[in-house]
N, C-alpha and C. Protein backbone atom coordinates (compact mmCIF):
# COMPACT_ATOMS: atom_id res chain seq x y z
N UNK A 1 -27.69 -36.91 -49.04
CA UNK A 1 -26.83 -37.84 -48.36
C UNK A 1 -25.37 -37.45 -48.57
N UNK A 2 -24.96 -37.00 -49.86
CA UNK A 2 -23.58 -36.96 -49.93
C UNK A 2 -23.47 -35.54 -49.51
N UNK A 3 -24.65 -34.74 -48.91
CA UNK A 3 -24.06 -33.09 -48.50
C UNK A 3 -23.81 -33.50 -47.21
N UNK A 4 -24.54 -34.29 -46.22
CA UNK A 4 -23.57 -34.96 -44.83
C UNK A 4 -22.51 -35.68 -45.22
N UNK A 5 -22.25 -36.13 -45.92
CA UNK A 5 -20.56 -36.87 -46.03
C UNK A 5 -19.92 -35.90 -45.86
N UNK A 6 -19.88 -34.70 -46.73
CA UNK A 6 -18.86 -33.68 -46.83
C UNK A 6 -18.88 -33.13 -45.88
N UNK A 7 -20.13 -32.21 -45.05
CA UNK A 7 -20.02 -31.82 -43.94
C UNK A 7 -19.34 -32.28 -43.08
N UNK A 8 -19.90 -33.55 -42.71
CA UNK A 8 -18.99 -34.80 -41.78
C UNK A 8 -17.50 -34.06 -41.85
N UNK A 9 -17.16 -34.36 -43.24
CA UNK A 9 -16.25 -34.68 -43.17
C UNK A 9 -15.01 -33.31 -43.13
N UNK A 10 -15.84 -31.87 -43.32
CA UNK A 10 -16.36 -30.78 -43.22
C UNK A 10 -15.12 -30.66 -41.65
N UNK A 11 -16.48 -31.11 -40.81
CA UNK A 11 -16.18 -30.96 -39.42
C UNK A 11 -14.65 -31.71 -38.93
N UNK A 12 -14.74 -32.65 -39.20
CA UNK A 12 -13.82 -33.62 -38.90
C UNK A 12 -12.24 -33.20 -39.16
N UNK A 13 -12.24 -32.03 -40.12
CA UNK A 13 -10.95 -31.42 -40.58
C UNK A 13 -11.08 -30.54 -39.77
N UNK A 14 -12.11 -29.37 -39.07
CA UNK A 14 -12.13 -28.71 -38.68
C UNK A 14 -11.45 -28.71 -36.83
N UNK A 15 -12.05 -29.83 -36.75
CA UNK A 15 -11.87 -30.43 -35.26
C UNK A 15 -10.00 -30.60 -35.23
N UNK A 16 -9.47 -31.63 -36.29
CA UNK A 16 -8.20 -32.29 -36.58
C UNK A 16 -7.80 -30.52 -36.44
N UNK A 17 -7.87 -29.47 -37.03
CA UNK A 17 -7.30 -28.42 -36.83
C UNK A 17 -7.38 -27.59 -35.88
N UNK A 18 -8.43 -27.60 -35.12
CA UNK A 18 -7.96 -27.13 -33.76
C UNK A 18 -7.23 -27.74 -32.80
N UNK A 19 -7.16 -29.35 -33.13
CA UNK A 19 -6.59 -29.97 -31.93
C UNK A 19 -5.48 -30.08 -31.82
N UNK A 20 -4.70 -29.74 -33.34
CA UNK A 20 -3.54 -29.43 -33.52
C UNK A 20 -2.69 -28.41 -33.46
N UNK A 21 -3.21 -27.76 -32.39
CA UNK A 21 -2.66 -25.42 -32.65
C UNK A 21 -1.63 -25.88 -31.79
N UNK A 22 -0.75 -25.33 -32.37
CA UNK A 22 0.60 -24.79 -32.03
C UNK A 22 0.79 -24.43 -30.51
N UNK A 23 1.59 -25.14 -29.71
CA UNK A 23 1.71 -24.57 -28.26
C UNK A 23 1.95 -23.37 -27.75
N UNK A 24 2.03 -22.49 -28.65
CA UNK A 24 2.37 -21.30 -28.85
C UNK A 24 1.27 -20.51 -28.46
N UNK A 25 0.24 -20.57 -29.12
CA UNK A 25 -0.98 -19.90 -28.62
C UNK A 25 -2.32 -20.55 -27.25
N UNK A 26 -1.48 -21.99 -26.70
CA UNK A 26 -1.83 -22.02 -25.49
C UNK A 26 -1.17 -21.68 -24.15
N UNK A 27 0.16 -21.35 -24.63
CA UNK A 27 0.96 -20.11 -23.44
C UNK A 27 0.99 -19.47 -23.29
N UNK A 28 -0.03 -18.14 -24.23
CA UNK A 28 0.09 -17.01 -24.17
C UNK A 28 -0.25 -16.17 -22.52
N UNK A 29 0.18 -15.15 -22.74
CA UNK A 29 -0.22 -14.33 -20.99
C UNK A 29 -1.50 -13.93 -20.99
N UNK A 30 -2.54 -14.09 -20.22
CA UNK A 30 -3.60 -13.11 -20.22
C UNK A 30 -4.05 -12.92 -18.45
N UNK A 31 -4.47 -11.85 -18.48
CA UNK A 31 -4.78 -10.81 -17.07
C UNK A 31 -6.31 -10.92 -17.14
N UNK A 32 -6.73 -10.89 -16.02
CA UNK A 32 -7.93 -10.85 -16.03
C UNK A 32 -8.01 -10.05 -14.23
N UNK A 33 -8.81 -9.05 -14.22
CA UNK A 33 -9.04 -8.66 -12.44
C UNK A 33 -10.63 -8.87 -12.13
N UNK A 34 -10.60 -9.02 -10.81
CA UNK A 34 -12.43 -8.50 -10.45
C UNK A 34 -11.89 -7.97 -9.19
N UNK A 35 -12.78 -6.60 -8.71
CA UNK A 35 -13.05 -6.28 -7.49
C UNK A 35 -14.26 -6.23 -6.73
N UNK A 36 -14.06 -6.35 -5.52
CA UNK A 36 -14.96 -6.26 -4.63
C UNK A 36 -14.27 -5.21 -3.11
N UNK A 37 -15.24 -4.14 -2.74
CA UNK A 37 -15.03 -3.77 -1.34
C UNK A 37 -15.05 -4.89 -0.09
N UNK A 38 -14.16 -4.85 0.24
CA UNK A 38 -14.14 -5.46 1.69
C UNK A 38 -14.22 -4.40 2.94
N UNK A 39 -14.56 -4.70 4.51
CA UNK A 39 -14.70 -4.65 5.40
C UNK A 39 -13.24 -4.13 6.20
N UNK A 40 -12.82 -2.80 6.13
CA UNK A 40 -11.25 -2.74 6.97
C UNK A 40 -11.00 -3.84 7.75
N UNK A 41 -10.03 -4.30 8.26
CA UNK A 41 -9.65 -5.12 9.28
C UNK A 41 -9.52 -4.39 10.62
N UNK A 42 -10.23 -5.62 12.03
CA UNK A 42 -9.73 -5.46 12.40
C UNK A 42 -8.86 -4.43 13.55
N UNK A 43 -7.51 -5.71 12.89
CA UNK A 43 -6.42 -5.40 13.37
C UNK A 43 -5.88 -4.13 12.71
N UNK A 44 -6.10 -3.24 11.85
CA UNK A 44 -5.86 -2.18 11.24
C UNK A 44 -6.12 -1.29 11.95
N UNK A 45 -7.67 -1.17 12.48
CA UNK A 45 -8.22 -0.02 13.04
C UNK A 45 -7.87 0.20 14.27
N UNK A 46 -7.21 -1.12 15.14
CA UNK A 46 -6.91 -1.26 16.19
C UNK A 46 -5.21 -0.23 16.17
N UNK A 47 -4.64 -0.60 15.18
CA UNK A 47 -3.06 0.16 15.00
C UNK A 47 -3.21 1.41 14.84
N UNK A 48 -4.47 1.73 14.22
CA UNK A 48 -4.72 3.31 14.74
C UNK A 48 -4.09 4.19 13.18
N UNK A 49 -4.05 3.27 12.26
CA UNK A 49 -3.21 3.69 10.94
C UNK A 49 -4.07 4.62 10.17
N UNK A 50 -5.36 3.58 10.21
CA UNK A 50 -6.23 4.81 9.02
C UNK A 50 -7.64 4.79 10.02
N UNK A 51 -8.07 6.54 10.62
CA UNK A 51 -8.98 6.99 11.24
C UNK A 51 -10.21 7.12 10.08
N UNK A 52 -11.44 6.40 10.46
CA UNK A 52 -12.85 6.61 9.57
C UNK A 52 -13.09 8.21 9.70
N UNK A 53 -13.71 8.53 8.52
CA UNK A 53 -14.36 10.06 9.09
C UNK A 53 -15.71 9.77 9.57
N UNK A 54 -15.98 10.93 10.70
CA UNK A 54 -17.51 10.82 11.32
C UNK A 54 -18.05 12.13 10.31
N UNK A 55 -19.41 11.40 10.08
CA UNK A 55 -20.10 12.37 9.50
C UNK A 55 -21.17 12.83 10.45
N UNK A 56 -21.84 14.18 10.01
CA UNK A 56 -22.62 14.60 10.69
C UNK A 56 -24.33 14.00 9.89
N UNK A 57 -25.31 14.35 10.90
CA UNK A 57 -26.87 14.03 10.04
C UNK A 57 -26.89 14.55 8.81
N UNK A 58 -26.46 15.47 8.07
CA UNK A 58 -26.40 16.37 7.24
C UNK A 58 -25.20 16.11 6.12
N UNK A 59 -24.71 14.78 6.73
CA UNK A 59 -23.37 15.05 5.37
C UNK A 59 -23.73 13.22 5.22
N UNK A 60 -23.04 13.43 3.98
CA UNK A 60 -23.12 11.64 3.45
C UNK A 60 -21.60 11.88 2.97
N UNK A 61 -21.32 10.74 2.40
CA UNK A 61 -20.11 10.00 1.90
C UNK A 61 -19.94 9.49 0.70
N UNK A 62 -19.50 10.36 0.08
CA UNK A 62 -18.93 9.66 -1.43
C UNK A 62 -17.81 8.68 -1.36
N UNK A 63 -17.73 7.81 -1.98
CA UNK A 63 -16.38 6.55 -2.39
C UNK A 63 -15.98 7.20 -3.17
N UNK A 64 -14.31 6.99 -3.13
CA UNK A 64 -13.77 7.31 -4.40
C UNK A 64 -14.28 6.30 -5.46
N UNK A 65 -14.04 6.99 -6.92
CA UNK A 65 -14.43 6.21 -7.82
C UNK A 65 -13.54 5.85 -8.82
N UNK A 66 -12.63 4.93 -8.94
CA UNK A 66 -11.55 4.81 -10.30
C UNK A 66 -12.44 4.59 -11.40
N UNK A 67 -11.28 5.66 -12.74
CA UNK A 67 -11.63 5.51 -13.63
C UNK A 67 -10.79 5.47 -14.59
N UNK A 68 -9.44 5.47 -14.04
CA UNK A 68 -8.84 5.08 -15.30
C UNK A 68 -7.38 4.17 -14.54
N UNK A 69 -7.59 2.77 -14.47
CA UNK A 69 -6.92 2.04 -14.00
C UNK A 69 -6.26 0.43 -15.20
N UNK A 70 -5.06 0.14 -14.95
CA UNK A 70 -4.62 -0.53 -15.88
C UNK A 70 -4.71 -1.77 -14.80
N UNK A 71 -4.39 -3.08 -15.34
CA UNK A 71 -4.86 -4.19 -14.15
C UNK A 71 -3.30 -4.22 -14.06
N UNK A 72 -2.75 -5.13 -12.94
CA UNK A 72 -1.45 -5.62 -12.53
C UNK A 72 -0.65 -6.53 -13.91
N UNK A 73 0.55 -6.98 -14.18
CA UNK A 73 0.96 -7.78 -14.67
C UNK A 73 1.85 -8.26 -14.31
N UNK A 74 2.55 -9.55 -14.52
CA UNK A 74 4.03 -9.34 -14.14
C UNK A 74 5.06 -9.28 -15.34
N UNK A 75 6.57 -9.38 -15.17
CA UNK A 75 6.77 -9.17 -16.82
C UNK A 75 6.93 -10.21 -17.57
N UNK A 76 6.97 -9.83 -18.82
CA UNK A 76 7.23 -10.63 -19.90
C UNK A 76 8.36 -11.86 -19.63
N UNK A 77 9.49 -11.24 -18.67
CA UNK A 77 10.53 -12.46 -18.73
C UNK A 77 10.40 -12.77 -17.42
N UNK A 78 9.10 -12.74 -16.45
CA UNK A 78 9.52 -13.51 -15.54
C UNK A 78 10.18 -15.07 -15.28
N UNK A 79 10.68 -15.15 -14.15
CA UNK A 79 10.89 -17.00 -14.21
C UNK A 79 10.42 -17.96 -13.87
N UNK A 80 9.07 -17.28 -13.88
CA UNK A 80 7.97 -17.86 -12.73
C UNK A 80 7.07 -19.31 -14.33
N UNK A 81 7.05 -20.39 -14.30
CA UNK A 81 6.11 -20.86 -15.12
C UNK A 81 4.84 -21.37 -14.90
N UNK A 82 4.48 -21.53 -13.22
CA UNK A 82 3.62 -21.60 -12.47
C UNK A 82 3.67 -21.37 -11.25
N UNK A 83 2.39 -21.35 -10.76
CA UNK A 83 2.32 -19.85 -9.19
C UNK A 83 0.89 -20.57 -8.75
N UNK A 84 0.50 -21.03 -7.56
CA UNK A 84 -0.42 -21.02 -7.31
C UNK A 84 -0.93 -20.29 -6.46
N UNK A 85 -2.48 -19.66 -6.73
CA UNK A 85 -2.80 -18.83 -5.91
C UNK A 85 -2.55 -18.41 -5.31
N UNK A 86 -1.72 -17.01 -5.31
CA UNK A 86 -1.33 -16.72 -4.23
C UNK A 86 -1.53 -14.64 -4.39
N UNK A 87 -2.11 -14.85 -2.73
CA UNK A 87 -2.87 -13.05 -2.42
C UNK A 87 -1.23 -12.10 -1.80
N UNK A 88 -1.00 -10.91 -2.21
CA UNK A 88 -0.47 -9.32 -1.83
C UNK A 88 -1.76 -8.68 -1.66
N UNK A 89 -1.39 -7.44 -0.70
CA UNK A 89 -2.17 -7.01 0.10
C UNK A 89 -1.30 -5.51 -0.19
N UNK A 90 -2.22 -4.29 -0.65
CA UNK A 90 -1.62 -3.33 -0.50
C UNK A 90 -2.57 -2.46 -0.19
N UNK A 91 -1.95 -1.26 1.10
CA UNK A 91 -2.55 0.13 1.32
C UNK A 91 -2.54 1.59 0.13
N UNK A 92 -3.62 1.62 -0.47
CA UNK A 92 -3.21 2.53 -1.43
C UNK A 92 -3.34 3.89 -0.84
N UNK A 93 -3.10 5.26 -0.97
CA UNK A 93 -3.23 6.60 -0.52
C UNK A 93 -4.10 7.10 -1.16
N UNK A 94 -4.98 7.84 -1.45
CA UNK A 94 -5.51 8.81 -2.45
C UNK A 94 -5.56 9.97 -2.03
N UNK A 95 -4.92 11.01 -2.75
CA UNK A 95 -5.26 12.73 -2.06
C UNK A 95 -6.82 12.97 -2.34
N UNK A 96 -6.67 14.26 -1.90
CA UNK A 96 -8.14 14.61 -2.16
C UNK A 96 -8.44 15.05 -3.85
N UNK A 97 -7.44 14.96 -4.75
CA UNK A 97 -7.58 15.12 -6.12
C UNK A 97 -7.91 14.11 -6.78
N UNK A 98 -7.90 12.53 -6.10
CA UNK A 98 -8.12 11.63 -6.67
C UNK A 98 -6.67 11.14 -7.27
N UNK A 99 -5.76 11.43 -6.74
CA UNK A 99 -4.67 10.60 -7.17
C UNK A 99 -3.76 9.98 -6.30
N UNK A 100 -3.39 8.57 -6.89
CA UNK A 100 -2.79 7.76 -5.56
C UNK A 100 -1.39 8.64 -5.18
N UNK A 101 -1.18 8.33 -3.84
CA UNK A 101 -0.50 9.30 -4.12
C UNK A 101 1.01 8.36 -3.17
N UNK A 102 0.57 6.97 -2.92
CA UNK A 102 1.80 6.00 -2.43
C UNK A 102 1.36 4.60 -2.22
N UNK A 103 1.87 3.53 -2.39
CA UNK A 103 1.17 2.18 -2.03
C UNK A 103 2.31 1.78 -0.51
N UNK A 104 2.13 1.05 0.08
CA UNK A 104 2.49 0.09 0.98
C UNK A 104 1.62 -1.06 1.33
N UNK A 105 3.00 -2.30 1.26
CA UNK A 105 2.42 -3.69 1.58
C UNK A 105 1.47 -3.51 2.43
N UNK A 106 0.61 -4.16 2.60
CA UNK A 106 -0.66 -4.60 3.51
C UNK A 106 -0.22 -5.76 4.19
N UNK A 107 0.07 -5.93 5.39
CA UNK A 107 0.13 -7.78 5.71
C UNK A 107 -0.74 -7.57 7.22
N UNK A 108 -1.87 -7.09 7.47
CA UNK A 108 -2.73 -7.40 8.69
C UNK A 108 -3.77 -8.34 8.97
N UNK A 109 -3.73 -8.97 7.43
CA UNK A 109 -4.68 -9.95 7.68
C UNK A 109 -4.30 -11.80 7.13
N UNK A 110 -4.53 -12.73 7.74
CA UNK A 110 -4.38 -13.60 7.17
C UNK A 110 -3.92 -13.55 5.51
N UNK A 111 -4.87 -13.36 4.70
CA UNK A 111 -4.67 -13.93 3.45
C UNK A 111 -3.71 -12.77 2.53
N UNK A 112 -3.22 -11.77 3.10
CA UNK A 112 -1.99 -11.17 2.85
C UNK A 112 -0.86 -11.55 3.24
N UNK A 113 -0.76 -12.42 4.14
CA UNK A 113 0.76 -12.47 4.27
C UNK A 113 1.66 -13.34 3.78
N UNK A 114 1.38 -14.06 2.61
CA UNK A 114 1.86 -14.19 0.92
C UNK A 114 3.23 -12.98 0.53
N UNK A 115 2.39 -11.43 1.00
CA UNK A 115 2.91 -10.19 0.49
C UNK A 115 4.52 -10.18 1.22
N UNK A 116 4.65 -10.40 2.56
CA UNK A 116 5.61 -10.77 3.83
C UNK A 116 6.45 -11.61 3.26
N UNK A 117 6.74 -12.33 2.38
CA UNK A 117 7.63 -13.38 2.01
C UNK A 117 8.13 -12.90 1.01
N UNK A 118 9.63 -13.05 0.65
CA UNK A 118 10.58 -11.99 -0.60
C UNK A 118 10.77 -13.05 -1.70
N UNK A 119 10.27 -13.97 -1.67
CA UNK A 119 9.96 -14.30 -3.07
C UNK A 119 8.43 -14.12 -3.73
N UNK A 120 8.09 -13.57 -3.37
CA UNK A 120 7.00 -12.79 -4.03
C UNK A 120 6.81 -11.39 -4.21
N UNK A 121 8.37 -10.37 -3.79
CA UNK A 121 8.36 -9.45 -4.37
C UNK A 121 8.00 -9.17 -5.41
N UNK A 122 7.78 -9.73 -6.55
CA UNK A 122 7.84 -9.51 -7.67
C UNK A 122 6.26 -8.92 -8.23
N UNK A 123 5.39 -9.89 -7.31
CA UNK A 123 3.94 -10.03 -7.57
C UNK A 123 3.48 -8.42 -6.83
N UNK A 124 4.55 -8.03 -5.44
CA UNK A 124 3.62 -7.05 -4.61
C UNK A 124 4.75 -5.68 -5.66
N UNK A 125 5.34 -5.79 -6.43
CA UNK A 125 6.12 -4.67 -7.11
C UNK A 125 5.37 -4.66 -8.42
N UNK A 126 4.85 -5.59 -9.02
CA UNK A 126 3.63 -5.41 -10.03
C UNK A 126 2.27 -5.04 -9.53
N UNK A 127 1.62 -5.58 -8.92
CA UNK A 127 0.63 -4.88 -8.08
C UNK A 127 0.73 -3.07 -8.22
N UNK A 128 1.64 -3.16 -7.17
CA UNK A 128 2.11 -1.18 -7.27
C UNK A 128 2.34 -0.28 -8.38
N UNK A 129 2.88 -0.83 -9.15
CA UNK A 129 3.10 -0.45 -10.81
C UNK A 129 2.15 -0.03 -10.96
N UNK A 130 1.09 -0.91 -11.04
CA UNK A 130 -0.50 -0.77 -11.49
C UNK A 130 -0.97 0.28 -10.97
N UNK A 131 -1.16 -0.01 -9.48
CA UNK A 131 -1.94 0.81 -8.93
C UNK A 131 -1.62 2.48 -8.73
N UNK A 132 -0.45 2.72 -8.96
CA UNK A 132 0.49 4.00 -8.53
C UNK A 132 0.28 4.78 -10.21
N UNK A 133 -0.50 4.33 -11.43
CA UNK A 133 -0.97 4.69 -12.50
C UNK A 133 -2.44 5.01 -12.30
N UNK A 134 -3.55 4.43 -11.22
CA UNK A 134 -4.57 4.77 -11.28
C UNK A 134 -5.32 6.11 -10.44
N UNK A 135 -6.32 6.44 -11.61
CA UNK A 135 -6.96 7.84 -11.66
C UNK A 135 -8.40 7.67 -10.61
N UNK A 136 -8.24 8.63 -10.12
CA UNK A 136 -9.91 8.41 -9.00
C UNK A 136 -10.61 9.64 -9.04
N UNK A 137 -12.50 9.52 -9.16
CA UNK A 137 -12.81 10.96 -8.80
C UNK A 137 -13.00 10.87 -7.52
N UNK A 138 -12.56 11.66 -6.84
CA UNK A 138 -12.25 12.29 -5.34
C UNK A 138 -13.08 11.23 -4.86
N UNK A 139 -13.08 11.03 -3.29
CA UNK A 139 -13.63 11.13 -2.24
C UNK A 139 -14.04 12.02 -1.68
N UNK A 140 -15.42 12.23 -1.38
CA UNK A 140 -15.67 13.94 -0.52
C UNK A 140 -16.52 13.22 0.07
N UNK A 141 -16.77 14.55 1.19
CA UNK A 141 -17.95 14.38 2.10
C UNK A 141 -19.13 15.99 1.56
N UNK A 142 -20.01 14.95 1.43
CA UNK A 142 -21.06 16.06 0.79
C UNK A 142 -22.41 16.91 1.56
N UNK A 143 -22.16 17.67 2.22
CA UNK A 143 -22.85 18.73 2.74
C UNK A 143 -23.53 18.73 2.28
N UNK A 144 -25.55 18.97 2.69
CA UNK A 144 -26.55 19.31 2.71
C UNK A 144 -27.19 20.08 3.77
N UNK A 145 -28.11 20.62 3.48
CA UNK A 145 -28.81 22.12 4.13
C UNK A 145 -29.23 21.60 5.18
N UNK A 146 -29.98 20.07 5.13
CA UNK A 146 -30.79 19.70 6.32
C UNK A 146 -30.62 18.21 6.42
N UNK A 147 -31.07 17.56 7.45
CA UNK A 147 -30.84 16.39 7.79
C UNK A 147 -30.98 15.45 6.29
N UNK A 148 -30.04 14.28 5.95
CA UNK A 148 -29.88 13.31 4.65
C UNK A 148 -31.04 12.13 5.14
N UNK A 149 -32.12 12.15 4.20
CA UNK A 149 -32.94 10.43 4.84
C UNK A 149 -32.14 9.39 4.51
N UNK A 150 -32.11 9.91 3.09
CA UNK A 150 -31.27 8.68 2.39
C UNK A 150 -29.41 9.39 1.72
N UNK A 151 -28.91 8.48 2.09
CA UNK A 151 -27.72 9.22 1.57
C UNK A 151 -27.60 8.79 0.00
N UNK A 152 -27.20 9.65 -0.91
CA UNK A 152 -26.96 9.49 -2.05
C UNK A 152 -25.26 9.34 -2.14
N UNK A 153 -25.30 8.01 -3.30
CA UNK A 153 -23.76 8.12 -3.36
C UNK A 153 -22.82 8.95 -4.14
N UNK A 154 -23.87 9.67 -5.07
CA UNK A 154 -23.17 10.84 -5.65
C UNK A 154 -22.74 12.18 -5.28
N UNK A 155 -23.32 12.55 -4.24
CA UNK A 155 -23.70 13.70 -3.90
C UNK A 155 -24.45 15.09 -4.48
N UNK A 156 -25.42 14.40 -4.83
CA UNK A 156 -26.51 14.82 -5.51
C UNK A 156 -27.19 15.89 -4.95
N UNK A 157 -27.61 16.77 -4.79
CA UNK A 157 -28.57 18.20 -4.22
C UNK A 157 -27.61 18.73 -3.22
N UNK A 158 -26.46 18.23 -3.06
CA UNK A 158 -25.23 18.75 -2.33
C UNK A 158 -24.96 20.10 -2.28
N UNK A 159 -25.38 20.91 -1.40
CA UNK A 159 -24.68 22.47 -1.28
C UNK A 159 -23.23 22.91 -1.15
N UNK A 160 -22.88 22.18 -0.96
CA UNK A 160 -21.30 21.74 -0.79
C UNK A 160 -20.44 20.23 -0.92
N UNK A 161 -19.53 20.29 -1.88
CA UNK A 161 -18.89 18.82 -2.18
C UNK A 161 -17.39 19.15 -1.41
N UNK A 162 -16.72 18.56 -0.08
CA UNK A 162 -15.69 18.46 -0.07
C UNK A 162 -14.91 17.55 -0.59
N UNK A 163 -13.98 17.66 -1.22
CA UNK A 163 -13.32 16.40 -1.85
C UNK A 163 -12.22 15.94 -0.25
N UNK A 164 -11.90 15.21 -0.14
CA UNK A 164 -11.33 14.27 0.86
C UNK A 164 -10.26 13.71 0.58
N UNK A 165 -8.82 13.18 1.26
CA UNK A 165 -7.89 12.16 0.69
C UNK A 165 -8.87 10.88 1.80
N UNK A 166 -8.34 9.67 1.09
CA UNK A 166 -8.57 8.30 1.79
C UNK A 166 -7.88 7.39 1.66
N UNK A 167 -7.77 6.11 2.51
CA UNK A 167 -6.76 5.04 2.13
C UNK A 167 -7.94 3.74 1.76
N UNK A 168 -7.73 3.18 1.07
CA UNK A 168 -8.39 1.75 0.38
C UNK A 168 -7.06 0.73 0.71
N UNK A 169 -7.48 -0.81 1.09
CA UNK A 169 -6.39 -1.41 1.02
C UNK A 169 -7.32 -2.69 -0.21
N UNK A 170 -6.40 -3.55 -0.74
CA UNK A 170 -6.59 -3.85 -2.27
C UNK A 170 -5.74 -5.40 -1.65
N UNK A 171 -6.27 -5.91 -2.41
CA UNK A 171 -6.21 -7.58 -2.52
C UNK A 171 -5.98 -7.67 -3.99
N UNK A 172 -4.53 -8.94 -4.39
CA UNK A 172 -4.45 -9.07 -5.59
C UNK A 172 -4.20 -10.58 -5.49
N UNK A 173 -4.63 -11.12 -6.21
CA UNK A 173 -4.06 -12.57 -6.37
C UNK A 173 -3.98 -13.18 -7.69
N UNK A 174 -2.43 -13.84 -7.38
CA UNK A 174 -2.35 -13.63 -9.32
C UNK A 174 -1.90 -15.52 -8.50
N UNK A 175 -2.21 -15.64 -10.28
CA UNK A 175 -2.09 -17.17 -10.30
C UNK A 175 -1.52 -17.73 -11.57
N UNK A 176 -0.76 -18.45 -12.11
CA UNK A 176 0.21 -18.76 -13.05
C UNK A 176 -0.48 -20.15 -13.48
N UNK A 177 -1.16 -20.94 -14.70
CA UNK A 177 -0.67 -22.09 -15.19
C UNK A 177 -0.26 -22.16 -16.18
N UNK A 178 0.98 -23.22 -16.60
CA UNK A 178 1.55 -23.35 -18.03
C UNK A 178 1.78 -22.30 -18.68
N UNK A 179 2.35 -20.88 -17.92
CA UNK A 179 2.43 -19.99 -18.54
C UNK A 179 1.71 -18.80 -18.45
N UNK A 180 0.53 -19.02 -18.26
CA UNK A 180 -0.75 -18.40 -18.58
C UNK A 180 -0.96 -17.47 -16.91
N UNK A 181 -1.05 -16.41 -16.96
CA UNK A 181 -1.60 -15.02 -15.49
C UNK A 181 -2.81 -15.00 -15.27
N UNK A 182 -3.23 -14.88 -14.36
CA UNK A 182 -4.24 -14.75 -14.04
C UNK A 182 -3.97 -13.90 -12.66
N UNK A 183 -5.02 -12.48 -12.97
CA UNK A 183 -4.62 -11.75 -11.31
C UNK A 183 -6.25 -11.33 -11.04
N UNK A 184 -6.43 -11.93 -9.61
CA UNK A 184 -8.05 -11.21 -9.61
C UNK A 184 -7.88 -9.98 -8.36
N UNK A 185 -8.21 -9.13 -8.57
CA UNK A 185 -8.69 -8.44 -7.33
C UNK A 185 -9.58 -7.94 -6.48
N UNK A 186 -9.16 -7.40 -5.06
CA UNK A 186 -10.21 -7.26 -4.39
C UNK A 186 -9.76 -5.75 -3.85
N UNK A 187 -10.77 -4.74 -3.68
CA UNK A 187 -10.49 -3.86 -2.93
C UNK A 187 -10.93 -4.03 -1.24
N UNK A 188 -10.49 -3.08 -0.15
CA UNK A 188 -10.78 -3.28 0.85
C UNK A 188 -11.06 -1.76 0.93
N UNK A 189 -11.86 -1.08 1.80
CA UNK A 189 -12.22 0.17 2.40
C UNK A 189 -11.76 0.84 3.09
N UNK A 190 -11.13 1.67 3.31
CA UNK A 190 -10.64 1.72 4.51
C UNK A 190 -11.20 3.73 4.65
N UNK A 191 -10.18 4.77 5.31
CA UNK A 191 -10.64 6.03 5.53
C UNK A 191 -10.30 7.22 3.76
């Protein structure tokens, strides 16, 4: 009986001390991203900006693949103390080495044009930071001897790997409470 008193009472200090933490460590910054491929737009393909490649029966399509990418932030002294949801839209470049090789705003679709408004430079100039640091293995188109049943995304039994440049366009949406970042992203597909 008296080892539940103490416990009790155990807990009860334990609780009183978390409920009391310092505001300090509930403002801290933290980043968090997710991606997903999206569907080009559109109104993109219509502007004639980024041409798909046609493949032949015999060739498949590798995605580029990042692998060494840092997520967005904004800085330390922004003046921002809350932000609600809100999406930038950027066209990234990739050569055929796998390196970006320029960003530009994206605003062709609805939920980019957040990016279009200059008080949110700040969000589409962090975005780019990021992304203008990330590493990709190539894009190629991968040659085989005879017709592909199934395309492999590696390019696997490939007699030939061309590596490729391509453009991806990228969805970021960062979101601010009490301090606290939050940026999720999305990639989009593009050539």
């Amino acid at each position: 009986m008296r080892a539940r008193w103490v416990l009790c009472g155990w807990a009860a200090w334990a609780l009183c001390g978390c409920a009391s933490a310092p505001d300090s460590v509930r403002h801290t910054r933290s980043d968090a991203v997710d991606q997903r491929l999206l569907v080009p737009s559109a109104a993109a393909a219509g502007a004639g900006k980024v041409e798909q490649y046609t493949l032949q029966p015999q060739q498949a399509f590798r995605m580029p693949l990042v692998h060494d990418n840092v997520d967005p932030v904004l800085p330390a002294d922004t003046p921002r103390t809350s932000l609600a949801p809100t999406t930038v839209c950027l066209r990234v470049i990739i050569d055929a080495h796998g390196v970006v090789q320029r960003t530009e705003a994206l605003l062709d679709r609805p939920e980019c044009s957040p990016g279009g408004d200059p008080a949110n430079a700040d969000l589409l100039q962090a975005a780019a930071q990021a992304v203008q640091t990330w590493q990709y293995q190539p894009a190629a188109v991968c040659h085989y001897p005879a017709l592909v049943p199934q395309r492999p995304r590696d390019c696997a039994g490939a007699e030939r790997i061309e590596p490729v440049p391509v453009t991806l366009n990228y969805a970021f949406t960062f979101q601010m409470e009490r301090g606290q970042v939050r940026v999720t992203q999305r990639g989009a597909g593009g050539r």
